[in-house]
C-alpha atoms as a PDB file:
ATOM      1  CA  UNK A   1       0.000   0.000   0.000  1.00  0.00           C
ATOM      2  CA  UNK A   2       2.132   3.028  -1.814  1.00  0.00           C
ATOM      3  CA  UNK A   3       0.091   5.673   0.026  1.00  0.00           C
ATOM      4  CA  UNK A   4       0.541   4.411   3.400  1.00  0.00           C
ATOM      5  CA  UNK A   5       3.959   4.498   2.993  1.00  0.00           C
ATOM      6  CA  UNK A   6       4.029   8.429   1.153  1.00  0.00           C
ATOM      7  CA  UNK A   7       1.829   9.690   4.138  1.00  0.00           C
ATOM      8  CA  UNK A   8       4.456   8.203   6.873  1.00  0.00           C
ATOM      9  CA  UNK A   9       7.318   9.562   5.124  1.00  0.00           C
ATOM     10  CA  UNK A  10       6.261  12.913   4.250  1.00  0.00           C
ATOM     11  CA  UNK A  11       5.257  13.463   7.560  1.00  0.00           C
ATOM     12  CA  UNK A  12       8.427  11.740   9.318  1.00  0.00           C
ATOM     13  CA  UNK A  13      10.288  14.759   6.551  1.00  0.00           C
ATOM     14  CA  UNK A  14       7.509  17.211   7.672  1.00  0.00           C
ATOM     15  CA  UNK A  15       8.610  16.500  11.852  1.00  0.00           C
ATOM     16  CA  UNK A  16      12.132  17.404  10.751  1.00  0.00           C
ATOM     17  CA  UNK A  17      13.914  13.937  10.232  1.00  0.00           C
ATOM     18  CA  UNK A  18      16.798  14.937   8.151  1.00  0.00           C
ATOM     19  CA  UNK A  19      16.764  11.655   5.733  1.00  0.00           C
ATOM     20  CA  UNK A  20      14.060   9.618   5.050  1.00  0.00           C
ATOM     21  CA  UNK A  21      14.279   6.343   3.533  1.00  0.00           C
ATOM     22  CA  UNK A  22      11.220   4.627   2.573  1.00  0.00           C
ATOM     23  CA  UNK A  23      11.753   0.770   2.316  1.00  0.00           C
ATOM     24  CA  UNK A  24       8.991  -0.787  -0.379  1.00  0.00           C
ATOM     25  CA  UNK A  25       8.484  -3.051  -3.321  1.00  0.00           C
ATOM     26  CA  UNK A  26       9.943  -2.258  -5.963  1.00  0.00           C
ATOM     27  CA  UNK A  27       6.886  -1.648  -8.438  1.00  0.00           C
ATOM     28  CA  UNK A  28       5.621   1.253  -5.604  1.00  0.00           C
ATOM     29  CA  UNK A  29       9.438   3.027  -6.556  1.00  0.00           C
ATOM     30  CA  UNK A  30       7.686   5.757  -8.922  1.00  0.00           C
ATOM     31  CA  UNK A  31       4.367   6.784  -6.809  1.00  0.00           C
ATOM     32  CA  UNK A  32       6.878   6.982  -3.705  1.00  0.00           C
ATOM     33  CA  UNK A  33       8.992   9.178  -5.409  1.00  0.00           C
ATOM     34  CA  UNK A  34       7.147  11.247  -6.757  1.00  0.00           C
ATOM     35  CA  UNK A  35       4.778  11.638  -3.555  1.00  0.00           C
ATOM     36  CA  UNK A  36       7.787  12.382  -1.490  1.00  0.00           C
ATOM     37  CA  UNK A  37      10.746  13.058  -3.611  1.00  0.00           C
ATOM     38  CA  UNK A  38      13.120  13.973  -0.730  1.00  0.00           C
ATOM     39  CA  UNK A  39      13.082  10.362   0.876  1.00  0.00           C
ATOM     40  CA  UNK A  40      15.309   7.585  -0.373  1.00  0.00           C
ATOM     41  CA  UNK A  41      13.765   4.871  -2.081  1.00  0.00           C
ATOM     42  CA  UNK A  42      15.072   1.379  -1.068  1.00  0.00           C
ATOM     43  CA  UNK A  43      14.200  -2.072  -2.803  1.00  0.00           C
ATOM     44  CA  UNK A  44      12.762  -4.163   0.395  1.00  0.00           C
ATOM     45  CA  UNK A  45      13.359  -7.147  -1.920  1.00  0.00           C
ATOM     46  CA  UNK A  46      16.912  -6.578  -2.397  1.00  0.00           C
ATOM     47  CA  UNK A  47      18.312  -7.561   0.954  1.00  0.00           C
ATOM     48  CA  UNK A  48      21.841  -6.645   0.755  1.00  0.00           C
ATOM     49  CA  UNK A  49      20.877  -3.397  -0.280  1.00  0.00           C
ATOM     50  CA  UNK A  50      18.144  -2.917   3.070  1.00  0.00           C
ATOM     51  CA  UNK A  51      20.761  -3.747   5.338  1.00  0.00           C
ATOM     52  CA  UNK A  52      22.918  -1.340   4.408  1.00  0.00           C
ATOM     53  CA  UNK A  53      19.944   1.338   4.167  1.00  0.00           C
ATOM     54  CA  UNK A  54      18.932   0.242   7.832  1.00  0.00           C
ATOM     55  CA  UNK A  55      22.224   0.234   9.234  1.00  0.00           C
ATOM     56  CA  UNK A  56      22.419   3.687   8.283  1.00  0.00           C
ATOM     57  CA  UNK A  57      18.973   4.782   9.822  1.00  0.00           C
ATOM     58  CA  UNK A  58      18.731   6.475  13.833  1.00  0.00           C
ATOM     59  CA  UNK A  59      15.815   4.531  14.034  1.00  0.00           C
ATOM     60  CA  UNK A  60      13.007   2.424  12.102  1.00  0.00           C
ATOM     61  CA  UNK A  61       9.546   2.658  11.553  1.00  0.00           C
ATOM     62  CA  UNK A  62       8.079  -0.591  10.378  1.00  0.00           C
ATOM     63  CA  UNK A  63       3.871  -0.878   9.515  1.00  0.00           C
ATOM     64  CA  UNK A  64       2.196   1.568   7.173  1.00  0.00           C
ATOM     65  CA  UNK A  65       1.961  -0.276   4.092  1.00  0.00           C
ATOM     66  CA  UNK A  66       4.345  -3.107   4.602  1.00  0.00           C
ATOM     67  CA  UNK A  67       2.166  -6.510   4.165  1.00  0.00           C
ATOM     68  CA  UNK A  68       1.942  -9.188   6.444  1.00  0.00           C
ATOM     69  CA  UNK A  69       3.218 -11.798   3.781  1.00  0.00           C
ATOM     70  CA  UNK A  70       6.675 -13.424   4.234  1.00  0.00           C
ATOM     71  CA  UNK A  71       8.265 -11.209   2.009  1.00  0.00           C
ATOM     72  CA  UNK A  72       7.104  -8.492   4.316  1.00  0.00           C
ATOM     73  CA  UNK A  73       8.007 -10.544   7.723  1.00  0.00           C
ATOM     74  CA  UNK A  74      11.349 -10.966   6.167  1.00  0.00           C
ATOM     75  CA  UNK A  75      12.392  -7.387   4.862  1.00  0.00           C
ATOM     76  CA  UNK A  76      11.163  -6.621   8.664  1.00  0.00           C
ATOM     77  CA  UNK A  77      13.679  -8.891  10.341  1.00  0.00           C
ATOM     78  CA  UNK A  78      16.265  -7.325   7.749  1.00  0.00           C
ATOM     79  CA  UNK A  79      15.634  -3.870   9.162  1.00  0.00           C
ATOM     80  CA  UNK A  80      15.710  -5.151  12.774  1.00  0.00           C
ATOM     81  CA  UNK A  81      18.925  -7.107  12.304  1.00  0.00           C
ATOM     82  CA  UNK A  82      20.420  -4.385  11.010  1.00  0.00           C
ATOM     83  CA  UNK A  83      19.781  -1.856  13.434  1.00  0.00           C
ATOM     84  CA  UNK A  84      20.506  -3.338  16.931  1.00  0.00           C
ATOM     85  CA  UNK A  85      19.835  -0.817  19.718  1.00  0.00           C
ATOM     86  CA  UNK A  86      18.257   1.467  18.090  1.00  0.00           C
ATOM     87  CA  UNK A  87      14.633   2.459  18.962  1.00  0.00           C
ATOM     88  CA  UNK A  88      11.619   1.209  16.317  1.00  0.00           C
ATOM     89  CA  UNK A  89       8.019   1.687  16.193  1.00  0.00           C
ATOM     90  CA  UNK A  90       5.620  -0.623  15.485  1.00  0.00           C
ATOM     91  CA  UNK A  91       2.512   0.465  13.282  1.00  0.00           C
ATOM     92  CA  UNK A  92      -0.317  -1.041  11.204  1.00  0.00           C
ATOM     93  CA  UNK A  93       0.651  -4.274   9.344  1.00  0.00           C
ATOM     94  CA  UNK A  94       3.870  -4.714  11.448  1.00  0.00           C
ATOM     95  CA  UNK A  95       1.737  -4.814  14.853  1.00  0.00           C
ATOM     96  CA  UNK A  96       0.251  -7.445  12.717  1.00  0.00           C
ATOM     97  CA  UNK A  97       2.967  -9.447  12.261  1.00  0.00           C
ATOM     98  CA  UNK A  98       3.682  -9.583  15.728  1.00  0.00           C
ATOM     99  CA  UNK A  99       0.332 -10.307  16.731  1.00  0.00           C
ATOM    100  CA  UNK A 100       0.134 -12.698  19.769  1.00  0.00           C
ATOM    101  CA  UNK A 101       3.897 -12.613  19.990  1.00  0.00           C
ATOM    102  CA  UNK A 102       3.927 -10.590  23.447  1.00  0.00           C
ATOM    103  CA  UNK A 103       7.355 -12.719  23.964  1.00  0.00           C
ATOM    104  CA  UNK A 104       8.633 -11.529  20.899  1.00  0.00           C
ATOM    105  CA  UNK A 105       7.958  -8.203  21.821  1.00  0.00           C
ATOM    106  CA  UNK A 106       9.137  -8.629  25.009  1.00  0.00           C
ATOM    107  CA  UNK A 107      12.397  -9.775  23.596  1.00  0.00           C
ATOM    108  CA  UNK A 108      12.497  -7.122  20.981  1.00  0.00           C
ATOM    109  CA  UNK A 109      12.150  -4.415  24.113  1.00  0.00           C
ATOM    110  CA  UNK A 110      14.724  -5.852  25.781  1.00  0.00           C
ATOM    111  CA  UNK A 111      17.524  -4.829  23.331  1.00  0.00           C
ATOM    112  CA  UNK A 112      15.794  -1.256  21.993  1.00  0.00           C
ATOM    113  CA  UNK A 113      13.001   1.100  23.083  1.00  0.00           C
ATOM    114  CA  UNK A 114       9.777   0.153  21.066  1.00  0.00           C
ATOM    115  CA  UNK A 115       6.529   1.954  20.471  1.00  0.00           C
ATOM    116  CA  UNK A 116       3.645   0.381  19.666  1.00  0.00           C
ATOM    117  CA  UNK A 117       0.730   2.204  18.324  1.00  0.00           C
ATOM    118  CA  UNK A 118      -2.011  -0.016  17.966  1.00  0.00           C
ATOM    119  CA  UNK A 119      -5.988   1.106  17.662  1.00  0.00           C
ATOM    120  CA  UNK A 120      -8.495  -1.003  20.017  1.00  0.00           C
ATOM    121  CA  UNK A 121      -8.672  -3.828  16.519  1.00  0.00           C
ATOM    122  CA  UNK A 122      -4.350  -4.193  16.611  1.00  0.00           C
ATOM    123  CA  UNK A 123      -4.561  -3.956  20.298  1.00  0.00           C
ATOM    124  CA  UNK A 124      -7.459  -6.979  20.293  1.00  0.00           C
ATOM    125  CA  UNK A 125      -5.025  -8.888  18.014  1.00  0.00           C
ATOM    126  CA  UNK A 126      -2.133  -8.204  20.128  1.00  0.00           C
ATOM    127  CA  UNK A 127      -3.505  -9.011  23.428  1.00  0.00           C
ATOM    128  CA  UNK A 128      -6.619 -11.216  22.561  1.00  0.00           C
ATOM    129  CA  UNK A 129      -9.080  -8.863  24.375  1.00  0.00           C
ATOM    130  CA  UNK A 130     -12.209  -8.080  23.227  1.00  0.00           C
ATOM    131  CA  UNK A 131     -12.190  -4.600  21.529  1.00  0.00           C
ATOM    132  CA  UNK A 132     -15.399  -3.684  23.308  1.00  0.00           C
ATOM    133  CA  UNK A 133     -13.034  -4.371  26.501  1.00  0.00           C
ATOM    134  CA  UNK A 134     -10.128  -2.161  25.154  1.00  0.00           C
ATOM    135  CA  UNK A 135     -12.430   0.341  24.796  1.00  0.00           C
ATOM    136  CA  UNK A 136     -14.256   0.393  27.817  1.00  0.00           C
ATOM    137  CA  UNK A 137     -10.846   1.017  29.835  1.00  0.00           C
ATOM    138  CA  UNK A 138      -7.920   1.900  27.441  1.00  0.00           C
ATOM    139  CA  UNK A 139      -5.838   3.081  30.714  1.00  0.00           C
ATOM    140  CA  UNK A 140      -5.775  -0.647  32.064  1.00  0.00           C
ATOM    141  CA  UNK A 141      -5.697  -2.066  28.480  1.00  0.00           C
ATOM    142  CA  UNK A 142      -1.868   0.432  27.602  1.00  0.00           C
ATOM    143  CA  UNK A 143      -0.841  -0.312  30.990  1.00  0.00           C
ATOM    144  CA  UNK A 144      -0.881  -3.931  30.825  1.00  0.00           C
ATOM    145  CA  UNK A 145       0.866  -4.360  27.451  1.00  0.00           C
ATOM    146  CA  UNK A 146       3.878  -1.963  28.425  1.00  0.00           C
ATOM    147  CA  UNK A 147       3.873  -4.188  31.649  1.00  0.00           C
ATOM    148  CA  UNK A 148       3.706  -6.935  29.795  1.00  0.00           C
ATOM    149  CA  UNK A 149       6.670  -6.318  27.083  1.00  0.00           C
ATOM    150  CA  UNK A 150       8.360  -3.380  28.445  1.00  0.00           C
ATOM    151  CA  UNK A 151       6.783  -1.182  25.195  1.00  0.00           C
ATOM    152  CA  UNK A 152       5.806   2.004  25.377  1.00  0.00           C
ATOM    153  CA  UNK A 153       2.034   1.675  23.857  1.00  0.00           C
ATOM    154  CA  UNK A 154       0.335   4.824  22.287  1.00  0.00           C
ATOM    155  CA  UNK A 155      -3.202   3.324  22.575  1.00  0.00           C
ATOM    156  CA  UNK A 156      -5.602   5.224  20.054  1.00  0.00           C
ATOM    157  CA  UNK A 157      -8.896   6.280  20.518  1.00  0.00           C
ATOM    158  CA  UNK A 158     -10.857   9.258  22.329  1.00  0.00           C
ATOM    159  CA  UNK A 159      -8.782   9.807  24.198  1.00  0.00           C
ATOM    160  CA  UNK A 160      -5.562   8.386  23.052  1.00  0.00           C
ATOM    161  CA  UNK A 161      -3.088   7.413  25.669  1.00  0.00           C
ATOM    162  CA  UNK A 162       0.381   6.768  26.647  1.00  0.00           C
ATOM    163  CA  UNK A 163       1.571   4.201  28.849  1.00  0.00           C
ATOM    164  CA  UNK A 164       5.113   3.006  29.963  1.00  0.00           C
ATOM    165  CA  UNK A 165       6.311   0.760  32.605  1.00  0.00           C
ATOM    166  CA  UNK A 166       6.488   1.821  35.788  1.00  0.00           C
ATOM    167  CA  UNK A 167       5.476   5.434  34.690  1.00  0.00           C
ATOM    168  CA  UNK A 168       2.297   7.456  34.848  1.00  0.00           C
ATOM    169  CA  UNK A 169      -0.109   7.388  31.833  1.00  0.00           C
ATOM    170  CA  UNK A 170      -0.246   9.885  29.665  1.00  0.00           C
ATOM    171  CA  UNK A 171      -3.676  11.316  28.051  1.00  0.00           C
ATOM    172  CA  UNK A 172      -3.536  13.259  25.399  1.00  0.00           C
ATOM    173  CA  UNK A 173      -5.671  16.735  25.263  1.00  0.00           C
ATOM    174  CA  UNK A 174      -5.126  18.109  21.836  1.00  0.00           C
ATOM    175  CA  UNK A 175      -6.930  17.039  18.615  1.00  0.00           C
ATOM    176  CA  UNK A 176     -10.533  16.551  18.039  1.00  0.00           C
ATOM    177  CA  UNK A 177     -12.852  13.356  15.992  1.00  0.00           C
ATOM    178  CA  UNK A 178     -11.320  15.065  12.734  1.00  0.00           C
ATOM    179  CA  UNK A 179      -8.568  13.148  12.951  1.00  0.00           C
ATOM    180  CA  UNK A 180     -10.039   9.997  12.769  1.00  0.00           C
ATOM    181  CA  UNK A 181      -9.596   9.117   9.272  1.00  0.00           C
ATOM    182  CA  UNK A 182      -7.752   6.505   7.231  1.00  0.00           C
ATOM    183  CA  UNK A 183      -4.069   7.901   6.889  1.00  0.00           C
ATOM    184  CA  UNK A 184      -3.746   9.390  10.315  1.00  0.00           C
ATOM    185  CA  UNK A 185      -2.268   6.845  11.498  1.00  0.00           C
ATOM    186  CA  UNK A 186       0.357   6.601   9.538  1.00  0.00           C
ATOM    187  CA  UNK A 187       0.763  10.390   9.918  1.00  0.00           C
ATOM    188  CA  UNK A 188       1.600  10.143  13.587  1.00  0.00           C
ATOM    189  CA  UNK A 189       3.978   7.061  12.974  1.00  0.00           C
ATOM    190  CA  UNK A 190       5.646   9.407  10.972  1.00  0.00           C
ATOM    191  CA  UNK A 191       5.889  12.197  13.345  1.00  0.00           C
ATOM    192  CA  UNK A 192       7.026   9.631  15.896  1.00  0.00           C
ATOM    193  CA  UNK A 193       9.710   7.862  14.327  1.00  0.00           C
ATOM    194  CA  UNK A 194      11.152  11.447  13.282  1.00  0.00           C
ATOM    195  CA  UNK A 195      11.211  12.481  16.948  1.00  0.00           C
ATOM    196  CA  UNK A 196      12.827   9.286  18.152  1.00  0.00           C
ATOM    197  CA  UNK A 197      15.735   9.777  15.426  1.00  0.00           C
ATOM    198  CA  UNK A 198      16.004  13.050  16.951  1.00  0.00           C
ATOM    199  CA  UNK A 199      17.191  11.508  20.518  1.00  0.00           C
ATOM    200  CA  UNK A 200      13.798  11.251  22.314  1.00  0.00           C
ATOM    201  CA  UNK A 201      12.562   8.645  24.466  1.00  0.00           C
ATOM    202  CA  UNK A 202      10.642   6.636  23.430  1.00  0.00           C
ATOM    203  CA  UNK A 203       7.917   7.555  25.849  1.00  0.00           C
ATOM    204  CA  UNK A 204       8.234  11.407  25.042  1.00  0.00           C
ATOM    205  CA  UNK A 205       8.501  10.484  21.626  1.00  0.00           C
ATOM    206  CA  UNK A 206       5.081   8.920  21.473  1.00  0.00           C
ATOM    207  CA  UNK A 207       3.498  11.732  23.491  1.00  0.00           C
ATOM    208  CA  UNK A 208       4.886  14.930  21.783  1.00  0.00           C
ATOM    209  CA  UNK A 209       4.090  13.244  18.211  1.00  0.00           C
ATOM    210  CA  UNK A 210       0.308  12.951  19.680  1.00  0.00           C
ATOM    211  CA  UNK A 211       0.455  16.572  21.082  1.00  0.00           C
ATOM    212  CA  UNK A 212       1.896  18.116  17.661  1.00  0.00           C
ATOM    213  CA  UNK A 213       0.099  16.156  15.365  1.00  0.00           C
ATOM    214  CA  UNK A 214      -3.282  17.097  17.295  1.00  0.00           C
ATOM    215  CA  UNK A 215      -2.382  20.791  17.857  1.00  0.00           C
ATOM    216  CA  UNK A 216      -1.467  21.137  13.424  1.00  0.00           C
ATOM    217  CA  UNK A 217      -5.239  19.782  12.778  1.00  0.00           C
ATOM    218  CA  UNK A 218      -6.256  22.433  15.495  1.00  0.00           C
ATOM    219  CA  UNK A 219      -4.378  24.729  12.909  1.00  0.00           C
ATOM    220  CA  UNK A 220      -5.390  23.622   9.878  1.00  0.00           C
ATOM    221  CA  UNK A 221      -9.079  23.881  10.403  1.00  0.00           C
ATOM    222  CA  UNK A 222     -10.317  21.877   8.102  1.00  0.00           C
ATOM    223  CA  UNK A 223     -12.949  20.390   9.820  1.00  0.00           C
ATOM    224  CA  UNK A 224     -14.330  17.338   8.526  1.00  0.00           C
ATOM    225  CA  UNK A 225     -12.449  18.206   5.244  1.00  0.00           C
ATOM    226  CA  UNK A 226      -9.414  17.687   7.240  1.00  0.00           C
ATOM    227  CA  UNK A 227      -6.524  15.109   5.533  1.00  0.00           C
ATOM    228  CA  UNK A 228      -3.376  13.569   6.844  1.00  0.00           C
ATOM    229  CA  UNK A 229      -1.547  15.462   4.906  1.00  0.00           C
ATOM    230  CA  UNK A 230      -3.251  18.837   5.889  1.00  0.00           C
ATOM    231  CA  UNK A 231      -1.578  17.706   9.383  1.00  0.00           C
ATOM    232  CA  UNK A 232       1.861  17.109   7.978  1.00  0.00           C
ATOM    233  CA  UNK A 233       1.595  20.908   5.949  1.00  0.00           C
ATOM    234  CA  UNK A 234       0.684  22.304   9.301  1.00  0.00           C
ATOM    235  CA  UNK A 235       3.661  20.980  12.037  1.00  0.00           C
ATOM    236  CA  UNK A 236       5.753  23.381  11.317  1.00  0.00           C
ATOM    237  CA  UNK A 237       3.087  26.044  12.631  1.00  0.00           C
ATOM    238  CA  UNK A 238       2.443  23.875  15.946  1.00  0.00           C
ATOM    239  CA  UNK A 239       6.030  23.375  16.312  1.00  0.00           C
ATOM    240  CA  UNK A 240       6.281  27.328  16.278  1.00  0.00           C
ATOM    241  CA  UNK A 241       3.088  27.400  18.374  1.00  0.00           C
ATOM    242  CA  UNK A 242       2.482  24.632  20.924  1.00  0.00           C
ATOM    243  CA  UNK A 243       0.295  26.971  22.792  1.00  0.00           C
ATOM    244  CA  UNK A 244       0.174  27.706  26.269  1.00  0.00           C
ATOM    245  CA  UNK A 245       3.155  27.017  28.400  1.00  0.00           C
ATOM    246  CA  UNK A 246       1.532  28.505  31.506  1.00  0.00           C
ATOM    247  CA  UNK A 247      -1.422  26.996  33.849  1.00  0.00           C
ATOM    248  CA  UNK A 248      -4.213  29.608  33.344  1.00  0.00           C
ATOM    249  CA  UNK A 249      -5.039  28.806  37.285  1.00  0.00           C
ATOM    250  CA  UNK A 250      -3.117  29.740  39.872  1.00  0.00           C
ATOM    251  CA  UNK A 251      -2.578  26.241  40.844  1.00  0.00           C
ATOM    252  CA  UNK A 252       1.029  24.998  41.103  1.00  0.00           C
ATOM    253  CA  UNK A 253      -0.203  21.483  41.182  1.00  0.00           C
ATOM    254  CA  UNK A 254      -1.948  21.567  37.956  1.00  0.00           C
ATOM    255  CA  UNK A 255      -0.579  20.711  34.565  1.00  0.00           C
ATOM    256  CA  UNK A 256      -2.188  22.246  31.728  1.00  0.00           C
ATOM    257  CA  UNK A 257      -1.293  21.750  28.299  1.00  0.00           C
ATOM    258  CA  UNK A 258      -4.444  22.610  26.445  1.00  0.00           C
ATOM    259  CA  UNK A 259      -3.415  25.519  23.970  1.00  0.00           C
ATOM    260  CA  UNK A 260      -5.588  27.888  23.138  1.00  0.00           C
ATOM    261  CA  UNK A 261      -8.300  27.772  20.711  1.00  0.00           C
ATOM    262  CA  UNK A 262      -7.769  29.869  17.000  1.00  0.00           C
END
């Protein structure tokens, strides 16, 4: 899936990663190119040539668009191999793969930081919950899975969350149900992965990419009109304008980081 892939790499080049390379089959080469012609195409199916590309990379995102055929499960273990240490998220086709694998993960977490950002249907397949149960407490769902593997999950939803082990959830404020469209998904991963091949945590990855992709559809205004890649053509305004750094209250025990309205 081409556009998957163009969406999460125009907005991992959007978030400020300074080289993108987007990993694919070799017949999506053109569309990718042309969708996001800064990014470095690599041939997934040419495995001498991923390695290299991965070894070169800060960090990996693996999901939007991959597959979950062996071909895909294979140019995914490539990518891994290559990079040891370094932190990965997990997205879309690539939670997938891993589905029912919490050992795998487990082991994978051991060696890197990972983010997983599964929806309540990845998160049923990961866990074997119900959805309906996901949903009805997505707190205890996120905590138990980072308990579970040592992941950092970005749970998504209204609210979406953030949970770590051994660290307080996080609950993100910004955004509204305009963002819940096919694509925006692979938006954020893209926003993520940039910020964790800045240097972040992976914990304050996952949460900043949630607060800036949420505050640039605040700025876009578009509504129900509103695109993934009207978020990606607005970070740079909510990177210059997070909003308000101050508690309105005079409360020093309050956090608020609800910017204002425009």
């Amino acid at each position: 899936m081409a556009g998957a892939a163009a969406i999460a790499g125009r907005s991992a080049v959007r978030a400020g990663a300074g080289l993108v390379r987007l990993a694919s089959v070799a017949a999506n080469r053109e569309i990718l190119q042309t969708l996001v012609p800064e990014a470095v195409f690599v041939d997934r199916d040419d495995g001498p040539a991923l390695r290299e590309a991965a070894a070169d990379c800060a960090a990996v995102l693996a999901g939007p668009g991959l597959g979950v055929g062996e071909d895909a499960r294979r140019a995914l273990e490539i990518a891994l191999e290559a990079t040891p240490g370094r932190p990965v998220l997990l997205d879309a086709d690539a939670l997938t793969l891993f589905a029912g694998s919490g050992g795998a993960l487990a082991a994978l977490a051991r060696e890197r930081p990972v983010v997983l950002t599964p929806h309540p249907g990845e998160m049923s397949r990961l866990t074997g919950a119900p959805v309906a149960e996901i949903r009805q407490d997505p707190l205890a769902a996120a905590r138990a899975l980072a308990a579970s593997t040592g992941c950092v999950v970005l749970l998504k939803g209204a609210p979406s969350v953030v949970a770590a082990p051994d660290e307080p959830v996080l609950v993100n404020t910004v955004g509204s149900s305009d963002v819940a469209a096919a694509g925006m998904g692979d938006q954020l991963a893209g926003v993520i992965g940039a910020l964790l091949a800045a240097g972040h945590d992976a914990r304050t990855s996952a949460a900043l990419g949630l607060f800036y992709s949420g505050r640039a559809a605040d700025l876009a205004a578009r509504g129900r009109s509103l695109s993934p890649l009207d978020v990606s053509d607005h970070l740079h305004r909510a990177f210059a304008s997070p909003g308000a750094r101050r508690p309105p209250l005079d409360l020093p025990f309050v956090t608020f980081d609800q910017p204002p309205r425009r």
